[in-house]
Protein backbone atom coordinates (compact mmCIF):
# COMPACT_ATOMS: atom_id res chain seq x y z
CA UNK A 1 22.57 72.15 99.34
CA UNK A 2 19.94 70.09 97.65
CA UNK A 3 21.66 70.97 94.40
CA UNK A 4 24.45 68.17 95.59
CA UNK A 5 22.96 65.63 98.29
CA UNK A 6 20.58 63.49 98.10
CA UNK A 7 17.43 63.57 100.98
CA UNK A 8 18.87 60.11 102.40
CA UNK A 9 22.55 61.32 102.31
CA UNK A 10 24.16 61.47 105.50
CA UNK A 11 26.13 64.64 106.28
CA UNK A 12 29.67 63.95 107.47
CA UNK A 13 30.33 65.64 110.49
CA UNK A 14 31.78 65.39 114.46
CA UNK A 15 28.02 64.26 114.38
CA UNK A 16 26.46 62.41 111.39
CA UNK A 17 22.81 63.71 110.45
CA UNK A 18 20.34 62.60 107.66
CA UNK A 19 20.32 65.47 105.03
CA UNK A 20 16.63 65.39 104.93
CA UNK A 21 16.41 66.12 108.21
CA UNK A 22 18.58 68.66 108.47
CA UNK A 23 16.47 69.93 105.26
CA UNK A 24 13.09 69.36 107.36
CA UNK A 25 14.56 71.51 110.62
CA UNK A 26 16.02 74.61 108.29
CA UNK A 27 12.75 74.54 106.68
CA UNK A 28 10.68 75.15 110.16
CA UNK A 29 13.41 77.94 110.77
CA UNK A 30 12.76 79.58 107.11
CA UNK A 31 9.05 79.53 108.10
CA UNK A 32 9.25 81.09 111.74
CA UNK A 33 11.14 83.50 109.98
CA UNK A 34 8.82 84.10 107.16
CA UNK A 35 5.96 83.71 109.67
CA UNK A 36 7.40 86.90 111.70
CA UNK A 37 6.95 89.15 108.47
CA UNK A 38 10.58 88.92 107.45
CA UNK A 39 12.25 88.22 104.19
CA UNK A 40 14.90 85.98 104.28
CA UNK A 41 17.63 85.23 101.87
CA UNK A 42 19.69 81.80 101.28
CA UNK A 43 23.14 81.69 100.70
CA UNK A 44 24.90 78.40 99.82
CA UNK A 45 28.37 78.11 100.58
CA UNK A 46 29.09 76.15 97.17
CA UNK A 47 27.97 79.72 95.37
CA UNK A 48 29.40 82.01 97.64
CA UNK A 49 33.32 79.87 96.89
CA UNK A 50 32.68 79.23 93.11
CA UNK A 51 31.01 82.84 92.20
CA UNK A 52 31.76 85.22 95.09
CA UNK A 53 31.30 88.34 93.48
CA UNK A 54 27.46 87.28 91.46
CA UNK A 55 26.72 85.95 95.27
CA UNK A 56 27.86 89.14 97.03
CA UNK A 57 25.81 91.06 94.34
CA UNK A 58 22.50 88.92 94.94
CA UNK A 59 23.35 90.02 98.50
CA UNK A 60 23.36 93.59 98.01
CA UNK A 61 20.26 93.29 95.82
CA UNK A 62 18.17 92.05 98.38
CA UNK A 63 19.04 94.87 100.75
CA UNK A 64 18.50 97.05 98.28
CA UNK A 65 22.42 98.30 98.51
C-alpha cells in the first residue's frame, strides 16, 4: 500500500522484495487487465481490517450489487 511504504522499502517476507518493484509488476498486471476491456477494482488489506463494512460496500458498488 503506497499509503504506508516507501518505493525503496523492502517488504518483509520468506523472500524480501523492493516495494517499488513489487509496485512496478502489479502495475503491468492492472494494465493487461485494463488492456483486456475489464474494470478492475483495488482492495487494500489495511482498509478492508480497519473499515470492513465502507470496504465491503465500495465492493458491492462496483458490481453494481
Amino acid at each position: 500500500n503506497p499509503r504506508y511504504f516507501k518505493h525503496d522499502d523492502e517488504s518483509k517476507g520468506i523472500v524480501t522484495h523492493n516495494v517499488q518493484k513489487i509496485w512496478d509488476r502489479d502495475a503491468r498486471k492492472q494494465k493487461i487487465i485494463t488492456d483486456n476491456g475489464y474494470d478492475l477494482l483495488v482492495v487494500w488489506e489495511h482498509d478492508y481490517k480497519w473499515n470492513k463494512e465502507s470496504t465491503i460496500q465500495k465492493c458491492k458498488d462496483f458490481l453494481g450489487i
